[in-house]
C-alpha atoms as a PDB file:
ATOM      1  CA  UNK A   1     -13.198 -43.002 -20.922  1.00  0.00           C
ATOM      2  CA  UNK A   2     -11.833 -44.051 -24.575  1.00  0.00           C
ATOM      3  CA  UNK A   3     -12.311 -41.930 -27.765  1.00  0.00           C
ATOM      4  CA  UNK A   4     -15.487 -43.401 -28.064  1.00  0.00           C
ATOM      5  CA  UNK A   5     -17.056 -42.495 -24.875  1.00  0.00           C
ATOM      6  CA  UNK A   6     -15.418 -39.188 -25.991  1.00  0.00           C
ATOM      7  CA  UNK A   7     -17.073 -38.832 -28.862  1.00  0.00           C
ATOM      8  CA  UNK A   8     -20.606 -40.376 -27.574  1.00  0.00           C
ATOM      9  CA  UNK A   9     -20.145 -37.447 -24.726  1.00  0.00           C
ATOM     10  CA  UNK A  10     -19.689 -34.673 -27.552  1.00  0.00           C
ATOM     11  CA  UNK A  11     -22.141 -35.263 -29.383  1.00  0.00           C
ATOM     12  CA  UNK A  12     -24.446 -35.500 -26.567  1.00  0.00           C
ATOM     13  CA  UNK A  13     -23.405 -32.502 -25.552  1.00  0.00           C
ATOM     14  CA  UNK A  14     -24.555 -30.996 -28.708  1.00  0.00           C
ATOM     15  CA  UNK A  15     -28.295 -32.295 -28.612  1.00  0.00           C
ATOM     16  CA  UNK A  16     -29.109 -34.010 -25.111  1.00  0.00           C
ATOM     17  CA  UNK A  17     -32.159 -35.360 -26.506  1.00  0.00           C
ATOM     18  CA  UNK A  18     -30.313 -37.478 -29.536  1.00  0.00           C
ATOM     19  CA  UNK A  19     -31.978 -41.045 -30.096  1.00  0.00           C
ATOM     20  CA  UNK A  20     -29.528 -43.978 -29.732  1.00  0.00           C
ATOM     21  CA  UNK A  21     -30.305 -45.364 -32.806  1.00  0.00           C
ATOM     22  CA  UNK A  22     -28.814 -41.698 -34.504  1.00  0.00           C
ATOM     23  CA  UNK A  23     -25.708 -41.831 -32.403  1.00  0.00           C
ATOM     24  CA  UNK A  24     -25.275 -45.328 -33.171  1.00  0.00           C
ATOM     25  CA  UNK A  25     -24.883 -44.684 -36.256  1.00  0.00           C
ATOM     26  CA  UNK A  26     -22.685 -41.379 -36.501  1.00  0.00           C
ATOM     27  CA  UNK A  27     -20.352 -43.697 -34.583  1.00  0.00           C
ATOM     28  CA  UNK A  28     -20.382 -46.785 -35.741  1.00  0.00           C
ATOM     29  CA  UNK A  29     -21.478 -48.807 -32.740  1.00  0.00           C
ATOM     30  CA  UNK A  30     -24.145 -51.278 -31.975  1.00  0.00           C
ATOM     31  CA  UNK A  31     -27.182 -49.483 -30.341  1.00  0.00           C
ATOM     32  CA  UNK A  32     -27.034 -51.768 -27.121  1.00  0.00           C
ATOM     33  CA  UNK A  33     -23.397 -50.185 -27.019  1.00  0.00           C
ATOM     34  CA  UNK A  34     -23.871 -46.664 -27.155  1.00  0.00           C
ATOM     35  CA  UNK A  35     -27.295 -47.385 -24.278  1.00  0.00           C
ATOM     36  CA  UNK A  36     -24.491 -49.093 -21.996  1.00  0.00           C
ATOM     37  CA  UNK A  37     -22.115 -46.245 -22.404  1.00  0.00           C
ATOM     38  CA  UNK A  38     -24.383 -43.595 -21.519  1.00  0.00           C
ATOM     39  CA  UNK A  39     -25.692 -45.665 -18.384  1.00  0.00           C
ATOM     40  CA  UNK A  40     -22.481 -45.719 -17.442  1.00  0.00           C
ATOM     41  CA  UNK A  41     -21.446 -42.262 -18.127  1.00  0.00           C
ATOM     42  CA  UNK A  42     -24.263 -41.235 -16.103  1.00  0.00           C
ATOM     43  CA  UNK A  43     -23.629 -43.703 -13.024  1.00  0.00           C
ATOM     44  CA  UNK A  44     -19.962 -43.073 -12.774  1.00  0.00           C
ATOM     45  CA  UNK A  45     -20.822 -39.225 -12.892  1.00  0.00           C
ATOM     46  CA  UNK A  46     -19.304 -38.069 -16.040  1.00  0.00           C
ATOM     47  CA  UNK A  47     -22.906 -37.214 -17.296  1.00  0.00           C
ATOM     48  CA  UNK A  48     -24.144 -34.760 -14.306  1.00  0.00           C
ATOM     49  CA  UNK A  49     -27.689 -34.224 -15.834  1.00  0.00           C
ATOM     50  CA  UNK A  50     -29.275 -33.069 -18.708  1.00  0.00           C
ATOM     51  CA  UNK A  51     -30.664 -29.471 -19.398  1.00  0.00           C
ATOM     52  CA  UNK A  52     -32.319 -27.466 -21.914  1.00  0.00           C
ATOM     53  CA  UNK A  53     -31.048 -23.977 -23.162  1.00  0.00           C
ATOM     54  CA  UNK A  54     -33.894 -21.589 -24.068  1.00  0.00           C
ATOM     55  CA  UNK A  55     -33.491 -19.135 -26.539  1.00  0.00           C
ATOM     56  CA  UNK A  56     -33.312 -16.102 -24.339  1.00  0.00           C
ATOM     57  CA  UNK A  57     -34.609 -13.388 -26.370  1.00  0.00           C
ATOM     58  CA  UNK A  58     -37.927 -15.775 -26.772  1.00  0.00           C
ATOM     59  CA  UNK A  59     -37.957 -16.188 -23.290  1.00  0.00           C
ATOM     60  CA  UNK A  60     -38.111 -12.370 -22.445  1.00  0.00           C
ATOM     61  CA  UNK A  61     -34.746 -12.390 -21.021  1.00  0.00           C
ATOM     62  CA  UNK A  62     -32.442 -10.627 -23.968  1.00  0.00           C
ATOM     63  CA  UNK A  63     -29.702  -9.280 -22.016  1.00  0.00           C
ATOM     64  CA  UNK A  64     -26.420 -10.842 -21.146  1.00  0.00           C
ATOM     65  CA  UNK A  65     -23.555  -9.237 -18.778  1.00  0.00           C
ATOM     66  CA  UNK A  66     -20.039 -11.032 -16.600  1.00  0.00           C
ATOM     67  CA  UNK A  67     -19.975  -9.309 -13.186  1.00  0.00           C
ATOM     68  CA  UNK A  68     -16.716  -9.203 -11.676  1.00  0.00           C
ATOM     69  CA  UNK A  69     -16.858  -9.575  -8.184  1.00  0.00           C
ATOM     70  CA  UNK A  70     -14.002  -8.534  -5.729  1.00  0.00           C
ATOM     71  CA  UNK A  71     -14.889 -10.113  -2.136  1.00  0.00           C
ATOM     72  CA  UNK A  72     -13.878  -8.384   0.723  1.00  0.00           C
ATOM     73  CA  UNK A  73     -12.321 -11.276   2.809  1.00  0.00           C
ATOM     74  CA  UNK A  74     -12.500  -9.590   6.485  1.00  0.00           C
ATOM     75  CA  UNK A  75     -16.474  -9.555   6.198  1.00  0.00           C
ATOM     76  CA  UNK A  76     -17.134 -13.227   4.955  1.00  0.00           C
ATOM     77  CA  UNK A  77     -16.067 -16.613   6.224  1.00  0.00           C
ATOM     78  CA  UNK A  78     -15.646 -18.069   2.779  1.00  0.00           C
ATOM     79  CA  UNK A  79     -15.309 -17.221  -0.761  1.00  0.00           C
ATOM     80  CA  UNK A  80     -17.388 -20.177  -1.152  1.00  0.00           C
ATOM     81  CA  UNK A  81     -20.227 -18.692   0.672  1.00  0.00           C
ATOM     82  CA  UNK A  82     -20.467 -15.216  -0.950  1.00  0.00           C
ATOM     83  CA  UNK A  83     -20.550 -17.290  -4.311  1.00  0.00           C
ATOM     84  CA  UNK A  84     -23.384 -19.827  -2.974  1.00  0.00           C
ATOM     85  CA  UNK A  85     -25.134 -16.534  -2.015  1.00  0.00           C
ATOM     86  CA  UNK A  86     -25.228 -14.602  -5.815  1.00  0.00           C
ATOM     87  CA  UNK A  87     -26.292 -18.353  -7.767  1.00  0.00           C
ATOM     88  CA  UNK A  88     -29.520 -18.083  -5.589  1.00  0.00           C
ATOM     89  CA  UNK A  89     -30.189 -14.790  -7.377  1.00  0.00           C
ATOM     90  CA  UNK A  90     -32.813 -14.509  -9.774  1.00  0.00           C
ATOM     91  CA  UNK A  91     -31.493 -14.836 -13.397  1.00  0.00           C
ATOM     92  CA  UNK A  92     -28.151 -16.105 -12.620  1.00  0.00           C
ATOM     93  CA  UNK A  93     -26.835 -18.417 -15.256  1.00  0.00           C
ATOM     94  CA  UNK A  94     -23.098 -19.186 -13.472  1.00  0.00           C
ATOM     95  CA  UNK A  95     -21.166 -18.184 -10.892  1.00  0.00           C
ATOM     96  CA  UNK A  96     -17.002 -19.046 -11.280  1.00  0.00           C
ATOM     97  CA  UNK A  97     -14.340 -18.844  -8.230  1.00  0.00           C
ATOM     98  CA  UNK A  98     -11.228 -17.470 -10.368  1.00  0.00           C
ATOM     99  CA  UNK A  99      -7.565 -16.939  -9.947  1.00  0.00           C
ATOM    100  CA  UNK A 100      -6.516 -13.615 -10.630  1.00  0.00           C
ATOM    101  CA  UNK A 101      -7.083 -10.188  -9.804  1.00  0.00           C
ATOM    102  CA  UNK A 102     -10.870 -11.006  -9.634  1.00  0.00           C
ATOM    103  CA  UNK A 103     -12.193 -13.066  -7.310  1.00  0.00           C
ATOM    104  CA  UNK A 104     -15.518 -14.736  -8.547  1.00  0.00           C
ATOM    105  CA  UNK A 105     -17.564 -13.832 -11.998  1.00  0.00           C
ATOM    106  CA  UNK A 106     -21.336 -14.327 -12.579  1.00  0.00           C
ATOM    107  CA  UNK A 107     -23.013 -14.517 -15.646  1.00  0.00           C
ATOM    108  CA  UNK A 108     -26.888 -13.104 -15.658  1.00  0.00           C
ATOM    109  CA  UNK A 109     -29.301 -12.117 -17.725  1.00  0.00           C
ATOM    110  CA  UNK A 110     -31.691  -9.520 -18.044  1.00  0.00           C
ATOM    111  CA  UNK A 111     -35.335  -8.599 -19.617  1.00  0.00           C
ATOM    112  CA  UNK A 112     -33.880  -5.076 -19.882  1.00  0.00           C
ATOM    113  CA  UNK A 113     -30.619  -2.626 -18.900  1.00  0.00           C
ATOM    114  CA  UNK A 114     -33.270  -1.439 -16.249  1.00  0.00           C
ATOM    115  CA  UNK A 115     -33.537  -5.012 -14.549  1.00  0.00           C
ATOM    116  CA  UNK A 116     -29.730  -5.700 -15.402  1.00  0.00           C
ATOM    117  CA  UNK A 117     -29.317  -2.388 -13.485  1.00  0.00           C
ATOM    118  CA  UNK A 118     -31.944  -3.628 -10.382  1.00  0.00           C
ATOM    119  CA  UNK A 119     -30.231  -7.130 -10.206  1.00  0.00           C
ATOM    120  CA  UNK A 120     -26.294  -5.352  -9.712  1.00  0.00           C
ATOM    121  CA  UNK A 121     -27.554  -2.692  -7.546  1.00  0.00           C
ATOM    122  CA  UNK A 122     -30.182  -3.940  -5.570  1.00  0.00           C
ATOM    123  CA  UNK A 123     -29.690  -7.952  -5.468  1.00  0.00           C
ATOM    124  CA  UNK A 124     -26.085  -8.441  -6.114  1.00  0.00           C
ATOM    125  CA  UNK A 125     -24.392  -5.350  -4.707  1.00  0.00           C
ATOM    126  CA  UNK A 126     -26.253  -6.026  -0.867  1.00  0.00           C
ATOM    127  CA  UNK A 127     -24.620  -9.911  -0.621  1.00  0.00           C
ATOM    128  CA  UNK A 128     -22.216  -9.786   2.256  1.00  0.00           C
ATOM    129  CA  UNK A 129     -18.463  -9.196   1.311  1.00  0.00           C
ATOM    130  CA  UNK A 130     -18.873  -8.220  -1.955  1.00  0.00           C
ATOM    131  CA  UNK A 131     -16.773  -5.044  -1.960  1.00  0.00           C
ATOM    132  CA  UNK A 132     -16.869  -4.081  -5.900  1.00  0.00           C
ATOM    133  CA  UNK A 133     -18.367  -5.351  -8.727  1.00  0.00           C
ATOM    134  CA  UNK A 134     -17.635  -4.309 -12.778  1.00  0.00           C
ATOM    135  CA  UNK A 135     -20.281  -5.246 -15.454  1.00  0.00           C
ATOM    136  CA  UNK A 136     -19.440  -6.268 -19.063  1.00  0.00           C
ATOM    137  CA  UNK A 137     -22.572  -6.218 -21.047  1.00  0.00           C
ATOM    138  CA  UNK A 138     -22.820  -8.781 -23.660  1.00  0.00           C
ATOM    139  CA  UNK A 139     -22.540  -7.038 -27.144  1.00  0.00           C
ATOM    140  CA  UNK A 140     -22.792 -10.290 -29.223  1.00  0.00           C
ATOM    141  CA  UNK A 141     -23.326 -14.008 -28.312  1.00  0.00           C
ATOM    142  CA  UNK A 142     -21.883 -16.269 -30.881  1.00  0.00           C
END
């Protein structure tokens, strides 16, 4: 990748859905440029996939928290698994393996603090090897 590709890649990360002939021309390249280096961002893997991010509150889901998950390694094969097991959940945006006192944090969302409540008690809480979770309810998104 050169500082092009760079660039192409940012701003495509800001709109996904941006017409060639607009990014050719924020950066100065020929269309039939910018076309190749998105083919081949996307063959060689740098471009995963595309996505669209809803507005949450529209879509009935308002409410943002981080669960931090500590596993309890003598009931679970791998870390991997209990963390394959909570992105199947309903609702959950991420799920992050970390370094540190915590072991793995999810992001998920929420119509209400009653269904944030139902998804940590009920969903998350039962998943094999989790032995404690903590829940950091988003305040503010910026």
């Amino acid at each position: 990748m050169d500082e092009k590709d760079s660039e192409l890649l940012a701003e495509l990360m800001k709109d996904g859905k941006a017409k060639i002939k607009a990014l050719s021309r924020k950066l100065g390249l020929p269309m039939s440029t910018v076309h190749h280096r998105i083919l081949r961002m996307e063959k060689d893997g740098i471009i995963k996939r595309y996505a669209a991010i809803p507005d949450y509150r529209k879509v009935g889901l308002p409410i943002a928290a981080y669960i931090f998950i500590n596993v309890d390694y003598s009931k679970i094969e791998s870390q991997e698994d209990v963390a394959g097991e909570i992105r199947k959940l309903p609702n959950v945006l991420d799920v992050s393996i970390v370094s540190g006192e915590i072991d793995i944090i999810a992001k998920i969302r929420a119509k209400d603090v009653d269904d944030m409540g139902e998804a940590v008690l009920k969903k998350l809480r039962t998943i094999k090897g989790i032995a404690k979770t903590v829940t950091a309810v988003v305040m503010k998104e910026i």
